[in-house]
C-alpha atoms as a PDB file:
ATOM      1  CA  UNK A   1       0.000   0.000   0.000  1.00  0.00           C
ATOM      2  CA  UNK A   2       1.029   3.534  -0.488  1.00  0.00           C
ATOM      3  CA  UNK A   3       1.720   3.952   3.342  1.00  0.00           C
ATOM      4  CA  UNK A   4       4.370   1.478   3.074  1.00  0.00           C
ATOM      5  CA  UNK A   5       6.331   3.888   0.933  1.00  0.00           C
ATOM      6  CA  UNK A   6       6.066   6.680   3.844  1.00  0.00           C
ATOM      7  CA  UNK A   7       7.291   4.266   6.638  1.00  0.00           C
ATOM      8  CA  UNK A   8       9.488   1.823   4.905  1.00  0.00           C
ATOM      9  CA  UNK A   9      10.216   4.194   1.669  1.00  0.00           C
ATOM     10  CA  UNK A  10       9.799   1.154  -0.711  1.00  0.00           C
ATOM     11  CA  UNK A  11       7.546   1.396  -3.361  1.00  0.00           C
ATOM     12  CA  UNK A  12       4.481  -0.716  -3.159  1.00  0.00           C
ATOM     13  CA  UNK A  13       4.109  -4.559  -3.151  1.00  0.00           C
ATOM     14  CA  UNK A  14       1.109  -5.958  -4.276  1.00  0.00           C
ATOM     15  CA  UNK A  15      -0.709  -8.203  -1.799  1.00  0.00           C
ATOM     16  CA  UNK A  16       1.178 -11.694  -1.788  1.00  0.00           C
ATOM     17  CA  UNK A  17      -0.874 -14.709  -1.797  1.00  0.00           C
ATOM     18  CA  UNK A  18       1.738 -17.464  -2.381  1.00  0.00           C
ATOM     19  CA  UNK A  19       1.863 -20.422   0.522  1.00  0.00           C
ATOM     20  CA  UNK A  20      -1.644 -19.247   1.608  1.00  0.00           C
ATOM     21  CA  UNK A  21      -3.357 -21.839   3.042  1.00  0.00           C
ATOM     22  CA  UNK A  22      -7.227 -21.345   4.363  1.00  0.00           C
ATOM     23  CA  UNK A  23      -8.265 -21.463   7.697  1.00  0.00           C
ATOM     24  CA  UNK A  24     -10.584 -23.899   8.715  1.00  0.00           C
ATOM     25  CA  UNK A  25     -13.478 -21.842   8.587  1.00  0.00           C
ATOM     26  CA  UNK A  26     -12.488 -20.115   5.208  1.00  0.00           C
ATOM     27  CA  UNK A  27     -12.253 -23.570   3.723  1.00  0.00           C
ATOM     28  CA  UNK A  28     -15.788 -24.604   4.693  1.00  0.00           C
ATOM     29  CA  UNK A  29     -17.194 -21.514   3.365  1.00  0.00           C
ATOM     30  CA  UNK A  30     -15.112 -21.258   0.008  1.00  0.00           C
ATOM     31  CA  UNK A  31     -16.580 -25.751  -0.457  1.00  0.00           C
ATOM     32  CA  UNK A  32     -19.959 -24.723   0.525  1.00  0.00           C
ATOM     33  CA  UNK A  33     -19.578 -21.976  -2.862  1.00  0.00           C
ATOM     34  CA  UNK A  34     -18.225 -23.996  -4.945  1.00  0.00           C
ATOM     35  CA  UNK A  35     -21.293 -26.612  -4.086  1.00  0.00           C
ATOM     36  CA  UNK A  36     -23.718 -23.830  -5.199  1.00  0.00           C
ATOM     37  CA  UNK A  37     -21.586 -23.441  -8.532  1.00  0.00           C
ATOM     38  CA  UNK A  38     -21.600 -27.176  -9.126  1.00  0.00           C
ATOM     39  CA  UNK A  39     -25.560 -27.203  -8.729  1.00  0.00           C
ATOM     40  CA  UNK A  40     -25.492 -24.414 -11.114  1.00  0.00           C
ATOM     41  CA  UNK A  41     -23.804 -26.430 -13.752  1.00  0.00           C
ATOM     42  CA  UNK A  42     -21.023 -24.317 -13.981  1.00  0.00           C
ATOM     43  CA  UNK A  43     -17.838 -26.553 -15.130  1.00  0.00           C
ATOM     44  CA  UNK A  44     -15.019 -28.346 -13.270  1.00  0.00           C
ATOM     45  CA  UNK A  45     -12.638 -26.075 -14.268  1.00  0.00           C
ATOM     46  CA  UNK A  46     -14.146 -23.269 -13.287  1.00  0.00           C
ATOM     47  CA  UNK A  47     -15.519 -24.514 -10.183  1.00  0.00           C
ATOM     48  CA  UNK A  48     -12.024 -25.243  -9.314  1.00  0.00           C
ATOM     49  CA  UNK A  49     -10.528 -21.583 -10.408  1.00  0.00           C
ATOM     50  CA  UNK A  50     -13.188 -19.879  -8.590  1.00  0.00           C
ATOM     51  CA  UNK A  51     -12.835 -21.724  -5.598  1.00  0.00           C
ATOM     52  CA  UNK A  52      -9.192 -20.601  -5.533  1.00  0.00           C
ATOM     53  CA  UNK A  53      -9.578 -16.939  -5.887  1.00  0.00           C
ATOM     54  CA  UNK A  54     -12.522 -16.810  -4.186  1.00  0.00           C
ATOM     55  CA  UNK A  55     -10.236 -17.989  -1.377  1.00  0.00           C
ATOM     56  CA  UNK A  56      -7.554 -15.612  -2.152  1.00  0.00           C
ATOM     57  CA  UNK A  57      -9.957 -12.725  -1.807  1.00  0.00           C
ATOM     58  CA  UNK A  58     -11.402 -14.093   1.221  1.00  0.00           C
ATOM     59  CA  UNK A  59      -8.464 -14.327   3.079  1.00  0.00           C
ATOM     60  CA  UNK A  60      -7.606 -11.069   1.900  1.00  0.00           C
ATOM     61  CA  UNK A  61     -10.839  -9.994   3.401  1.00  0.00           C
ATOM     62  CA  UNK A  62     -10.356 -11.580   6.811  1.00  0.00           C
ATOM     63  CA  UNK A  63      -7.279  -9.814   6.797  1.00  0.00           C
ATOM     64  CA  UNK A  64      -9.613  -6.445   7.498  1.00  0.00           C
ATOM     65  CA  UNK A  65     -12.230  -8.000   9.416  1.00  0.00           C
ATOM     66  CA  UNK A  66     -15.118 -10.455   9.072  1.00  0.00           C
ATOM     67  CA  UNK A  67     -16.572 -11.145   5.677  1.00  0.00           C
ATOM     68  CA  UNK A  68     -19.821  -9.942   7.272  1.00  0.00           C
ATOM     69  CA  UNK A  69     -18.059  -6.161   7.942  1.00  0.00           C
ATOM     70  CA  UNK A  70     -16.902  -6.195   4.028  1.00  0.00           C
ATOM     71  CA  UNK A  71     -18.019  -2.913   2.220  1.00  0.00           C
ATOM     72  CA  UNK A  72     -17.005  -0.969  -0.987  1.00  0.00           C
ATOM     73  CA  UNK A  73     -13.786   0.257   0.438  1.00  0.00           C
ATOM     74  CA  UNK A  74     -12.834  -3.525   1.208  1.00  0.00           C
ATOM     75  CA  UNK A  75     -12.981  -4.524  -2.279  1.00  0.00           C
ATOM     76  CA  UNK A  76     -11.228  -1.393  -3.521  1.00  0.00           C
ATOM     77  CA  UNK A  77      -8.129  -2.047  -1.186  1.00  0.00           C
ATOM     78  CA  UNK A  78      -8.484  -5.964  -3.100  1.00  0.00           C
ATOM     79  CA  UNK A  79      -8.697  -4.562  -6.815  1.00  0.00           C
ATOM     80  CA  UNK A  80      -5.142  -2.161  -5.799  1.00  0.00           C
ATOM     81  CA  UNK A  81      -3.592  -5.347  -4.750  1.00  0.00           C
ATOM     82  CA  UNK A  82      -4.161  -6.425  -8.345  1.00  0.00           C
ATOM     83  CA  UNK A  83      -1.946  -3.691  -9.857  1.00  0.00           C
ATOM     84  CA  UNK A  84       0.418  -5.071 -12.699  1.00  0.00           C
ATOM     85  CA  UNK A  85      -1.545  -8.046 -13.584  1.00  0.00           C
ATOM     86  CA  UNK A  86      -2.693  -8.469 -17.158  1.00  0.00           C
ATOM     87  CA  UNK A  87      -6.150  -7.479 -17.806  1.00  0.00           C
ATOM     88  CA  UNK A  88      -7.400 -11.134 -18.865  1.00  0.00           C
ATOM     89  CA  UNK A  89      -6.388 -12.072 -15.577  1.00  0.00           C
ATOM     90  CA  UNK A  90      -7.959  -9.476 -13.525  1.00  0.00           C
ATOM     91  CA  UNK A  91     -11.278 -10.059 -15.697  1.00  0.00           C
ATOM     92  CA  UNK A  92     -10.356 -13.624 -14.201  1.00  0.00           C
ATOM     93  CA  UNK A  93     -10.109 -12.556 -10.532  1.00  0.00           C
ATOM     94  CA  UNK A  94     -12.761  -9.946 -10.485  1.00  0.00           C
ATOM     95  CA  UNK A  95     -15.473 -12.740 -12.227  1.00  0.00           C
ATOM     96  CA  UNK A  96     -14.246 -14.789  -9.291  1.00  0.00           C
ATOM     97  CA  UNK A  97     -14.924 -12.364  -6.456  1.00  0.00           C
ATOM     98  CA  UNK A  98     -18.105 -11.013  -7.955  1.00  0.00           C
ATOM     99  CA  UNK A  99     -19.349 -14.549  -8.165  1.00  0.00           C
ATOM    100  CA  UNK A 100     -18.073 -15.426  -4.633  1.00  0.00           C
ATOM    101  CA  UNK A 101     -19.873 -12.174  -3.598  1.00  0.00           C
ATOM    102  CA  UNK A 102     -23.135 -12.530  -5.162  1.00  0.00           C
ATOM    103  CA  UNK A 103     -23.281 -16.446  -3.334  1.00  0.00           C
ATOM    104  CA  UNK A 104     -22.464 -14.384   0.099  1.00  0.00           C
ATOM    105  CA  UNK A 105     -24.962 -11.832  -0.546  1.00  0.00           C
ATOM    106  CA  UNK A 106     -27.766 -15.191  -1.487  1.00  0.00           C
ATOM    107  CA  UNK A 107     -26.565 -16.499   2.155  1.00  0.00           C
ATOM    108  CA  UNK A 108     -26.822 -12.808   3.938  1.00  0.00           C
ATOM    109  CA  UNK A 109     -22.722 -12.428   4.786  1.00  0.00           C
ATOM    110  CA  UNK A 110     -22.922  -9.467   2.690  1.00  0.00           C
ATOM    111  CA  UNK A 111     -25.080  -6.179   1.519  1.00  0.00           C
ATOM    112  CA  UNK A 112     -26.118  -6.292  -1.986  1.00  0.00           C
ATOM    113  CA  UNK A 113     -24.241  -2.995  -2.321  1.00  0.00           C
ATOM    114  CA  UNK A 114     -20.736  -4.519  -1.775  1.00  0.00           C
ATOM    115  CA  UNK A 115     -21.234  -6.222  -5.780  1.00  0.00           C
ATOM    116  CA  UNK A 116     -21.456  -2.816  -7.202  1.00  0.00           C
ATOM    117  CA  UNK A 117     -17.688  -2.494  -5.847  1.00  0.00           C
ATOM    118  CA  UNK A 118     -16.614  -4.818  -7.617  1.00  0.00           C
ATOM    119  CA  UNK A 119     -15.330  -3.031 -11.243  1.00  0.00           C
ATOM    120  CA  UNK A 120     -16.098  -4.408 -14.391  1.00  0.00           C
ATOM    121  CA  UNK A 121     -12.929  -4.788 -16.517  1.00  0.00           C
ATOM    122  CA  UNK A 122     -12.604  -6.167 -20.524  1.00  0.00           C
ATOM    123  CA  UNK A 123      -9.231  -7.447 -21.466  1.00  0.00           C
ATOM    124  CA  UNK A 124      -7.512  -6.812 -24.445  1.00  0.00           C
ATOM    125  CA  UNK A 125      -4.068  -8.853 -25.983  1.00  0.00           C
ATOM    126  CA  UNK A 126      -1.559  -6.257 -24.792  1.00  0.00           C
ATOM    127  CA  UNK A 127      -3.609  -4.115 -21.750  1.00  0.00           C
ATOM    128  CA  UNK A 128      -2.344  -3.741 -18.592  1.00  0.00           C
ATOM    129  CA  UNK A 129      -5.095  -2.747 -15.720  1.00  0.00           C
ATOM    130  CA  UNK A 130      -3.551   0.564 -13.943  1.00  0.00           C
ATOM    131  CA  UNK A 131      -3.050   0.857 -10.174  1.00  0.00           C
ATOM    132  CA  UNK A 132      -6.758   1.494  -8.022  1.00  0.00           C
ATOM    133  CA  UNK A 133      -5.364   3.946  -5.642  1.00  0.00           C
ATOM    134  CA  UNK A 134      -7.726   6.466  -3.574  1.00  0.00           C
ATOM    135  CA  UNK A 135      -7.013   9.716  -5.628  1.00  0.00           C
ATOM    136  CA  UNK A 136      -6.885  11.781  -2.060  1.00  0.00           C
ATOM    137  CA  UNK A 137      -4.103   9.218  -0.762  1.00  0.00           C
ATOM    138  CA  UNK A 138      -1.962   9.660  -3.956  1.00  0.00           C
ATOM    139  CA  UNK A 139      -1.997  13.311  -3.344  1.00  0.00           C
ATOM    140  CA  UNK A 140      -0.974  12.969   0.374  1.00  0.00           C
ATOM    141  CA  UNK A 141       2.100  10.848  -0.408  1.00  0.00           C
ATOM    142  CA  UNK A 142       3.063  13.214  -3.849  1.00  0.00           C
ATOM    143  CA  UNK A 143       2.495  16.170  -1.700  1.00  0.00           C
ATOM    144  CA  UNK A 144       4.959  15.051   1.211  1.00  0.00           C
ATOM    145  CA  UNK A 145       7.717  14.698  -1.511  1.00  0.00           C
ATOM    146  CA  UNK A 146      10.484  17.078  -1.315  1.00  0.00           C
ATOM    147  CA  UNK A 147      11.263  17.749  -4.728  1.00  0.00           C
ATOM    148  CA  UNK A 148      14.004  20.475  -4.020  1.00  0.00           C
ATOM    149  CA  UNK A 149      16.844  17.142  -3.637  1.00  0.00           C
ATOM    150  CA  UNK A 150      17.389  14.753  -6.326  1.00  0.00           C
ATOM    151  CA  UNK A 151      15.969  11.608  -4.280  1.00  0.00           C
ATOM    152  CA  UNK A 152      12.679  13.622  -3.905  1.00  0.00           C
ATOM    153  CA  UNK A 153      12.677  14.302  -7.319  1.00  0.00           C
ATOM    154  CA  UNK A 154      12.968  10.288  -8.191  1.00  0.00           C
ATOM    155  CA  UNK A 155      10.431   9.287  -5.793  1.00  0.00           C
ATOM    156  CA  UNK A 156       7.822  11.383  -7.017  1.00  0.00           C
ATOM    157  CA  UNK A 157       8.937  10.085 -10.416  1.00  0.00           C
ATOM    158  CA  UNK A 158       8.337   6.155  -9.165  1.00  0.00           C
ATOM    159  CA  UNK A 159       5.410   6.881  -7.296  1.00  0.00           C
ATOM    160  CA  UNK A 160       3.417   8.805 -10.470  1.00  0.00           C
ATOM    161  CA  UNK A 161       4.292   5.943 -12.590  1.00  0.00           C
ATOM    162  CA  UNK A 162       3.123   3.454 -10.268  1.00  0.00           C
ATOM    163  CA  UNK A 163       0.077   4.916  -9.199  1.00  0.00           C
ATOM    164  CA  UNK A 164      -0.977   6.385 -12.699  1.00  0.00           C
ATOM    165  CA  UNK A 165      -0.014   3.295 -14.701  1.00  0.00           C
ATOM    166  CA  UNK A 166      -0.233   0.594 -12.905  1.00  0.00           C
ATOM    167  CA  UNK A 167       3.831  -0.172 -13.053  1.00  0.00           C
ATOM    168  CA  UNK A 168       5.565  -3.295 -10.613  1.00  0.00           C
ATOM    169  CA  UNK A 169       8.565  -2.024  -8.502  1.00  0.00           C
ATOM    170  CA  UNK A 170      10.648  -4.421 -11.153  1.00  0.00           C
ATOM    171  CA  UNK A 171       9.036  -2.587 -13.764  1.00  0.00           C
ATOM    172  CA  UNK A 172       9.785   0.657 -12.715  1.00  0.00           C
ATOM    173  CA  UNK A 173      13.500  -0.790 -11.948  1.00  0.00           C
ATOM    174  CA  UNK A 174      13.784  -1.967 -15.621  1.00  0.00           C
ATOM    175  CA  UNK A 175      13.392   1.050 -17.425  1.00  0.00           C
ATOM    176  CA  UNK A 176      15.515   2.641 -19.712  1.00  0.00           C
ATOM    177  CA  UNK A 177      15.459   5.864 -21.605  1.00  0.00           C
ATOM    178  CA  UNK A 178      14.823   4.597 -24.841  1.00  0.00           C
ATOM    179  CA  UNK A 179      12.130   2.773 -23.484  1.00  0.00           C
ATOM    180  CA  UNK A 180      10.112   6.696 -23.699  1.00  0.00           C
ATOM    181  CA  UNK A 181       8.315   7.848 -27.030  1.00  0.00           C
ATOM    182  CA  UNK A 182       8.643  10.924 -26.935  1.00  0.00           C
ATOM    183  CA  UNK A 183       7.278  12.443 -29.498  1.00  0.00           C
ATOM    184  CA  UNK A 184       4.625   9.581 -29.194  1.00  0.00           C
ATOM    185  CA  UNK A 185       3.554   9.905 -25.461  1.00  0.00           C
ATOM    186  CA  UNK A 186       4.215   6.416 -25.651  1.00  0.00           C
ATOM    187  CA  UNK A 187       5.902   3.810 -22.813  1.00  0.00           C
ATOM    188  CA  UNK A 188       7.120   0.817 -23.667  1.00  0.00           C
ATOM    189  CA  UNK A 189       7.298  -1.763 -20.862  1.00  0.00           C
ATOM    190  CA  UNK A 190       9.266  -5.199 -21.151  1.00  0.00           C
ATOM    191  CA  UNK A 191       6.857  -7.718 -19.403  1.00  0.00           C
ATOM    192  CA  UNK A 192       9.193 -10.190 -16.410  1.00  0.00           C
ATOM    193  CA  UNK A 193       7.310 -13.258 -17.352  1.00  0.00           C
ATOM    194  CA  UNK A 194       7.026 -13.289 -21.189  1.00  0.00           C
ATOM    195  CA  UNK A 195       9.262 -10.980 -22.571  1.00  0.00           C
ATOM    196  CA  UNK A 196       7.448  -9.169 -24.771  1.00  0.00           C
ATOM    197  CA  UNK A 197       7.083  -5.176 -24.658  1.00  0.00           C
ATOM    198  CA  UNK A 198       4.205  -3.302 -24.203  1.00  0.00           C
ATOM    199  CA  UNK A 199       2.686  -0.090 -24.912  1.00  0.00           C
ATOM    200  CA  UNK A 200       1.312   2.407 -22.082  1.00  0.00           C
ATOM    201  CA  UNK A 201       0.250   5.825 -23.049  1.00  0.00           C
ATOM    202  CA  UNK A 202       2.783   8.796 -21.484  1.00  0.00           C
ATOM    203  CA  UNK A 203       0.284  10.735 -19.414  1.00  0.00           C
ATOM    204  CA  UNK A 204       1.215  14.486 -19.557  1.00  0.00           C
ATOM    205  CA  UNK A 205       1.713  14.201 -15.124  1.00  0.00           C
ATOM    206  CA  UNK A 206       3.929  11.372 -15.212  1.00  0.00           C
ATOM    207  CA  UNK A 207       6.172  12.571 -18.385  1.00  0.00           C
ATOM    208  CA  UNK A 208       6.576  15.803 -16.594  1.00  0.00           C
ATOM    209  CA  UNK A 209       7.111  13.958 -12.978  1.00  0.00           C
ATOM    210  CA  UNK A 210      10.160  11.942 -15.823  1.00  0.00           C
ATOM    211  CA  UNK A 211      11.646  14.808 -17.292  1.00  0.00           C
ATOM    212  CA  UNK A 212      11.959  16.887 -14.055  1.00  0.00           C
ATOM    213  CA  UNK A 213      14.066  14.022 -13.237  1.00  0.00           C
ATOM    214  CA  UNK A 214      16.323  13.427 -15.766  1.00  0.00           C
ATOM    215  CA  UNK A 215      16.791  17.340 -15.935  1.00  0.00           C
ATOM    216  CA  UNK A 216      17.455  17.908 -12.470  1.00  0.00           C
ATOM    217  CA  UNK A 217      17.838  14.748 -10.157  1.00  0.00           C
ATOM    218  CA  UNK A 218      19.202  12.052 -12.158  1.00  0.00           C
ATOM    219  CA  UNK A 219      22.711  11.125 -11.547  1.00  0.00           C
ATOM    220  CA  UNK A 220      25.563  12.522 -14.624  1.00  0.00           C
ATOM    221  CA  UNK A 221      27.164   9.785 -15.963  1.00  0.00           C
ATOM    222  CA  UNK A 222      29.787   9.851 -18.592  1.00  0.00           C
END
């Protein structure tokens, strides 16, 4: 979250859900949903996958409180967690919770309100899904940037990218000065896992936050 940045000064890590393992009660809830999606007919497969996020978000949840105390804001801290993912596979995720939800709302664990939370997202072949950050606690953490030293002027640099597009820490880490198009407002990310570059759009904030960077923060080298 972005208040990890003001106490640890890292930039953020998404939420980390590997070695999870369900609690006893989590796992009786999570087989009693996928039950109710086998009687729907819905297929192994996907009984299976949305058993598994479903879990994921739930123990995200419990993390916060009981399922039964889960609002709007809840699911909004979720969908930031799923900054950096491709967009098929938060259109994956979010069908997943928004299923899972809709069951807990048919059982009363949750207000009907909390599925309107949940946002709808369409993938596309080479779409990233940018970071879900509360606009007011962006501002706080840009704001409390001194800008007048170099370092200030890098972390408001890392910050705007990750908050406005969505960018990893490794990401961020990876990029090179070629990897900005100019006069195309274009970025081009190189994706860990596959390879294969990307194209984000250069928002006039973050190519300014950039260029006030490599103009007056950024290290000379020879």
């Amino acid at each position: 979250m972005l208040g990890d940045f003001v106490a640890h000064g890292a930039v953020l890590r998404r939420y980390d859900r590997r070695g999870d393992k369900l609690a006893a009660h989590q796992a009786e809830l999570i087989g009693k949903f996928q039950a109710a999606l086998r009687a729907e007919g819905c297929a192994v497969s996907t009984v299976r996958t949305y058993g598994t996020l479903a879990g994921e978000f739930l123990s995200f949840v419990d993390t916060r409180g009981r399922l039964t105390e889960c609002d709007a804001r809840t699911v909004e801290a979720f969908v930031a967690t799923l900054s950096g993912y491709q967009a098929k596979t938060v259109e994956q995720k979010l069908c997943a919770v928004r299923s899972f939800l809709r069951y807990a709302e048919r059982q009363g664990q949750v207000n009907a309100d909390v599925l309107k939370a949940v946002p709808a997202v369409k993938s596309s072949k080479h779409a990233r899904v940018p970071s879900v950050w509360d606009p007011a606690d962006v501002a706080r953490i840009l704001d409390a940037i001194d800008q007048g030293n170099p370092s200030g002027k890098r972390d408001y640099a890392i910050i705007t990218l990750v908050t406005r597009l969505g960018l990893r820490s490794i990401d961020v880490k990876r990029l090179e000065l070629d990897d900005f198009d100019w006069p195309g407002n274009r970025l081009w990310v190189r994706q860990t896992k596959t390879g294969h570059r990307i194209q984000l759009p250069l928002l006039k904030d973050v190519g300014w936050a950039i260029i006030n960077y490599i103009r007056h923060g950024r290290p000379s080298t020879d």
